[in-house]
N, C-alpha and C. Protein backbone atom coordinates (compact mmCIF):
# COMPACT_ATOMS: atom_id res chain seq x y z
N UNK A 1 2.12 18.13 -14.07
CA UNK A 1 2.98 17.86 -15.18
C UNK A 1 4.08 16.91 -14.75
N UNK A 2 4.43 15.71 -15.70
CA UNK A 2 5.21 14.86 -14.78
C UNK A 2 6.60 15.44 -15.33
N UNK A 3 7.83 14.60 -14.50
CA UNK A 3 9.16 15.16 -15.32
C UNK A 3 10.23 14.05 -14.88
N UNK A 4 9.48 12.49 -15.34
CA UNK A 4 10.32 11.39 -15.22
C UNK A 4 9.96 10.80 -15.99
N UNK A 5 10.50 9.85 -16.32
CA UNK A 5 9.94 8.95 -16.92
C UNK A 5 9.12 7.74 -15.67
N UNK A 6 8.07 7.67 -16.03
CA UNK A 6 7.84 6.93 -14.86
C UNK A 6 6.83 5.46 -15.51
N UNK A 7 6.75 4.66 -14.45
CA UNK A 7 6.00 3.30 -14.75
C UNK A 7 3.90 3.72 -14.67
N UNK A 8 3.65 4.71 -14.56
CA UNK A 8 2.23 4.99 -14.36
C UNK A 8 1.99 5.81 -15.53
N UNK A 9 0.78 5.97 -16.14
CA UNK A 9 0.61 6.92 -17.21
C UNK A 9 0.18 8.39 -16.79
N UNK A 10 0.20 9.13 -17.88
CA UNK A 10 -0.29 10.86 -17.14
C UNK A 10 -1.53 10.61 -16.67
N UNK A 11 -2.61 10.06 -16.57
CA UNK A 11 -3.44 10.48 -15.90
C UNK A 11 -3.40 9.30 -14.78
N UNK A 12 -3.01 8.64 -14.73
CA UNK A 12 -2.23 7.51 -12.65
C UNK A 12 -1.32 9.11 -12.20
N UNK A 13 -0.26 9.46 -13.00
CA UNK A 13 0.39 10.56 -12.23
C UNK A 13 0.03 11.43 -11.73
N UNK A 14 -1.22 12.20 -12.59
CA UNK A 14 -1.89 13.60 -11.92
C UNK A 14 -3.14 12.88 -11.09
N UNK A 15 -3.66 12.12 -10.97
CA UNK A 15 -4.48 11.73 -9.83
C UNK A 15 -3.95 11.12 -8.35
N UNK A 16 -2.70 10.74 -8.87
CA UNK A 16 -1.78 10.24 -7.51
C UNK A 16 -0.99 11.82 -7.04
N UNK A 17 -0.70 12.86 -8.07
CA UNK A 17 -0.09 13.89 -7.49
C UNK A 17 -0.78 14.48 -6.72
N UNK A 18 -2.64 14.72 -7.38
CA UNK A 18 -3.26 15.60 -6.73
C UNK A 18 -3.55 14.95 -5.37
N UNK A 19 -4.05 13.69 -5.56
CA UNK A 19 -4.04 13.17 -4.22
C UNK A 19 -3.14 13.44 -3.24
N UNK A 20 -1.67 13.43 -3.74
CA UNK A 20 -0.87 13.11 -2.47
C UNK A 20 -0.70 15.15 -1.77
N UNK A 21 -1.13 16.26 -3.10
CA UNK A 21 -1.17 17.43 -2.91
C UNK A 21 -2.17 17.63 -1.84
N UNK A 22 -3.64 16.91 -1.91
CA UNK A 22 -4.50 17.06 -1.35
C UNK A 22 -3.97 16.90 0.39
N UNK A 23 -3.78 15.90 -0.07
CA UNK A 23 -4.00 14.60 1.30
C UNK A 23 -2.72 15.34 2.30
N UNK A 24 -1.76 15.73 1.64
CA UNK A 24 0.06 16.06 2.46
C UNK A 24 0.33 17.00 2.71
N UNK A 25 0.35 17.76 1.27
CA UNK A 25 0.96 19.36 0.91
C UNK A 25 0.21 20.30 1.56
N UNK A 26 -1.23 20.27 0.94
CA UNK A 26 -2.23 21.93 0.58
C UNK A 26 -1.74 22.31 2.44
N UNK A 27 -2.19 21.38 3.62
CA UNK A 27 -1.67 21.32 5.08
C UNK A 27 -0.87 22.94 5.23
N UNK A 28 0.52 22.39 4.66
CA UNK A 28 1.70 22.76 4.40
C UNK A 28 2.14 24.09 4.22
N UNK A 29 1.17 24.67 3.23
CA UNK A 29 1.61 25.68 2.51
C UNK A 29 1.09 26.87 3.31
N UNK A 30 1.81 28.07 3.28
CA UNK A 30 1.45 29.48 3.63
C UNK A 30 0.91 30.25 2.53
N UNK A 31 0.46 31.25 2.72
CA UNK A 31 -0.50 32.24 1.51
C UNK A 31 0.78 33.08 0.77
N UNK A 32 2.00 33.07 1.21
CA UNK A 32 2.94 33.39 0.36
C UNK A 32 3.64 32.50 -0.13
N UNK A 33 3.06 31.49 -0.08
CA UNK A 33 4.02 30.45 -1.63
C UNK A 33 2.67 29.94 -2.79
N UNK A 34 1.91 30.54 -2.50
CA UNK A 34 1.11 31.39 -3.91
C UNK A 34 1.87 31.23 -5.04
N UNK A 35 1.92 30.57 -6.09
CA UNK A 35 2.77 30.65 -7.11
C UNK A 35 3.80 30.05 -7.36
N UNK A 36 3.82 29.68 -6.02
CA UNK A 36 5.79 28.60 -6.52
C UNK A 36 5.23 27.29 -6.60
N UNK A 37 6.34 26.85 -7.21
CA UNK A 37 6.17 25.74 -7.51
C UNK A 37 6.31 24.47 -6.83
N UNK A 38 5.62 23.10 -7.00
CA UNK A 38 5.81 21.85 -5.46
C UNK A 38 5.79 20.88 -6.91
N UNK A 39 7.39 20.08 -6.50
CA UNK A 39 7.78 18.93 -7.35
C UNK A 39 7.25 17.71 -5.86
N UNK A 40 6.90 17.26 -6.71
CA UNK A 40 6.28 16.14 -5.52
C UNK A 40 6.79 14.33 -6.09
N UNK A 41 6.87 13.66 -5.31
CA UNK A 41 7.27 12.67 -5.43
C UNK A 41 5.83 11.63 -5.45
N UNK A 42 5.21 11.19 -6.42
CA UNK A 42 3.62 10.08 -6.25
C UNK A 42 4.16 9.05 -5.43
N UNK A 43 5.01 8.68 -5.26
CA UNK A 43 5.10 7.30 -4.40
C UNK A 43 5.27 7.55 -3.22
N UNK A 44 5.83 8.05 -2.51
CA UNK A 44 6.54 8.81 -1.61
C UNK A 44 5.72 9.90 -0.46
N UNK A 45 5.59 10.63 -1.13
CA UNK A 45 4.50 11.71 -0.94
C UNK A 45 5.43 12.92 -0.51
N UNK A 46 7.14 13.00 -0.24
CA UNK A 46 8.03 13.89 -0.66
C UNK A 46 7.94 14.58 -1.23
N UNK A 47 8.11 16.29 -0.88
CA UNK A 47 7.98 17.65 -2.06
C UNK A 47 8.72 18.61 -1.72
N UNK A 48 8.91 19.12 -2.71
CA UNK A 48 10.05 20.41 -2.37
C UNK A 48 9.35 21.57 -3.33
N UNK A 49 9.50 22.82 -2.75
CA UNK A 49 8.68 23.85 -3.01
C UNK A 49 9.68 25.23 -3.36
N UNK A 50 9.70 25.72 -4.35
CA UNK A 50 10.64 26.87 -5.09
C UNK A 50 9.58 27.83 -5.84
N UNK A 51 10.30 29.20 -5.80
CA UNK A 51 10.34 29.61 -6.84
C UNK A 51 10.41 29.66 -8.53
N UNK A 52 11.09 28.34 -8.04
CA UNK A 52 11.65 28.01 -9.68
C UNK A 52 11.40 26.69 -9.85
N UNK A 53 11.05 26.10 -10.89
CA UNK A 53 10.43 25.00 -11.07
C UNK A 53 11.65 23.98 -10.59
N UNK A 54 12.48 24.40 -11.86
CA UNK A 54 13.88 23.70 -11.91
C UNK A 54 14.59 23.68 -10.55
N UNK A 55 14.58 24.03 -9.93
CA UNK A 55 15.24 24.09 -8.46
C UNK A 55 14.31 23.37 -7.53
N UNK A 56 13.28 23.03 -7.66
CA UNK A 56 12.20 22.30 -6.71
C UNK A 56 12.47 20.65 -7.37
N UNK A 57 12.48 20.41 -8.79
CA UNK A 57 12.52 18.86 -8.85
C UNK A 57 14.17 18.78 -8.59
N UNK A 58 14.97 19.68 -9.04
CA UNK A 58 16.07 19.23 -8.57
C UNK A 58 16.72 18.72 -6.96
N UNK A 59 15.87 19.55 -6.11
CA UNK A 59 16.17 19.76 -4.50
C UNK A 59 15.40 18.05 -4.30
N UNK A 60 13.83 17.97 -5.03
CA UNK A 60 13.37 16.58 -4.67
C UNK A 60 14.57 15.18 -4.91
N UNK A 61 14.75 15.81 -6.26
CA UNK A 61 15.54 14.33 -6.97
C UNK A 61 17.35 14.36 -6.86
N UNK A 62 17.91 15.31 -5.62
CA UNK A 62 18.87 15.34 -4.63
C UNK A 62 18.45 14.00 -3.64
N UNK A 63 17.53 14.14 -2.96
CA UNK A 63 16.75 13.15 -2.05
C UNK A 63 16.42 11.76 -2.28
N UNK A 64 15.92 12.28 -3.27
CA UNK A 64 14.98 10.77 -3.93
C UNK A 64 15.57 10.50 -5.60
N UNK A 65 16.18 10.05 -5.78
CA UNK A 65 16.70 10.26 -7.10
C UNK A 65 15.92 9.55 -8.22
N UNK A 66 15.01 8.79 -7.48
CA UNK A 66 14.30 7.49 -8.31
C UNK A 66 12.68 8.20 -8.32
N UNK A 67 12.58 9.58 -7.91
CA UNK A 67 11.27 10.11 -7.63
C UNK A 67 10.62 9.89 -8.58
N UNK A 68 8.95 9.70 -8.58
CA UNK A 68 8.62 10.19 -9.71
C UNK A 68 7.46 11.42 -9.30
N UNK A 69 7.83 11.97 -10.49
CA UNK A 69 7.76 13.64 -9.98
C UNK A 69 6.78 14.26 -10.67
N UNK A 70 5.69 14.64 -9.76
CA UNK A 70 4.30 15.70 -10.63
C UNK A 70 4.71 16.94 -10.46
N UNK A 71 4.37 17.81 -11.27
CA UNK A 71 4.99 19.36 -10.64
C UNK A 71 3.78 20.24 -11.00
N UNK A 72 3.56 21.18 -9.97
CA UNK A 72 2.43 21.57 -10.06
C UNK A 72 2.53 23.06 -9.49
N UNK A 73 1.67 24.30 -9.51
CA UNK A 73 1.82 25.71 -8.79
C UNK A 73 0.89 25.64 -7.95
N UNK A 74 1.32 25.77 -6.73
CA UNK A 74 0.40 26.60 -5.47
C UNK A 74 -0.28 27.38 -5.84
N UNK A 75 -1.74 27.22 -5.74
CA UNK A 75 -2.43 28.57 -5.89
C UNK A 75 -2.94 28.94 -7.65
N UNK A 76 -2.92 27.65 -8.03
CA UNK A 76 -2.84 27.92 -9.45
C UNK A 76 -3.41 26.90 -10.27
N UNK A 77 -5.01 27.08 -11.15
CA UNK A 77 -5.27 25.51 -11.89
C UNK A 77 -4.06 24.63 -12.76
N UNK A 78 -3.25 25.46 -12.91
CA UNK A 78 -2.11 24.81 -14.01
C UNK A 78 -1.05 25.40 -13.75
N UNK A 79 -0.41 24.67 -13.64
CA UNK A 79 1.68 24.77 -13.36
C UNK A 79 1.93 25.52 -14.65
N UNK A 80 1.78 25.33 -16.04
CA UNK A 80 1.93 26.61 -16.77
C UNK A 80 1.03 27.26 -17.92
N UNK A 81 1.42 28.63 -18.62
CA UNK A 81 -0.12 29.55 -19.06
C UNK A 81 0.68 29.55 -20.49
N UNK A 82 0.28 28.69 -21.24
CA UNK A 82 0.24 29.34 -22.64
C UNK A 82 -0.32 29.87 -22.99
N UNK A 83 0.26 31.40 -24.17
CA UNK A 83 -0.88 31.63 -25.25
C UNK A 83 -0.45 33.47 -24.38
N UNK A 84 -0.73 34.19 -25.32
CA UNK A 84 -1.34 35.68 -24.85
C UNK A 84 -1.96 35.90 -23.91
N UNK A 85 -1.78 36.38 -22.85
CA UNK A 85 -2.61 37.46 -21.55
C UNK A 85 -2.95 38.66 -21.82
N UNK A 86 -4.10 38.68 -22.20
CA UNK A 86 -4.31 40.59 -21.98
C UNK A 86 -4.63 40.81 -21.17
């Protein structure tokens, strides 16, 4: 999910995010950040990883202010679940 305005369209953003998730991040991660969230930077390949969504692009775009930013959940086909869970 992007959360800039950026010069690439949504699908340049989620193929450059997953890529740079693939290629940088997945490395990265431990089996307890399951669920949090990784604001990632596509150009860059910069990410910051929270609990909270809002606190991960913010910690990125502290850094990088010009990021452009995919945000996505560890451990998860989709960053978020609409609709009823039973």
């Amino acid at each position: 999910m992007p959360t800039t305005n950026s010069s690439h369209t949504l699908d340049e953003l989620a193929i450059r995010g997953a890529d740079v998730f693939d290629r940088q991040v997945r490395s990265e991660l431990r089996p307890e950040d399951d669920g949090k969230f990784v604001a990632i930077d596509v150009n860059s390949g910069d990410f910051e990883l929270d609990e909270n969504d809002y606190a991960a692009v913010e910690r990125l775009r502290s850094r990088k202010p010009k990021a452009e930013v995919w945000l996505l959940r560890a451990g998860f086909p989709t960053t978020y679940r609409m609709g009823v869970v039973r």
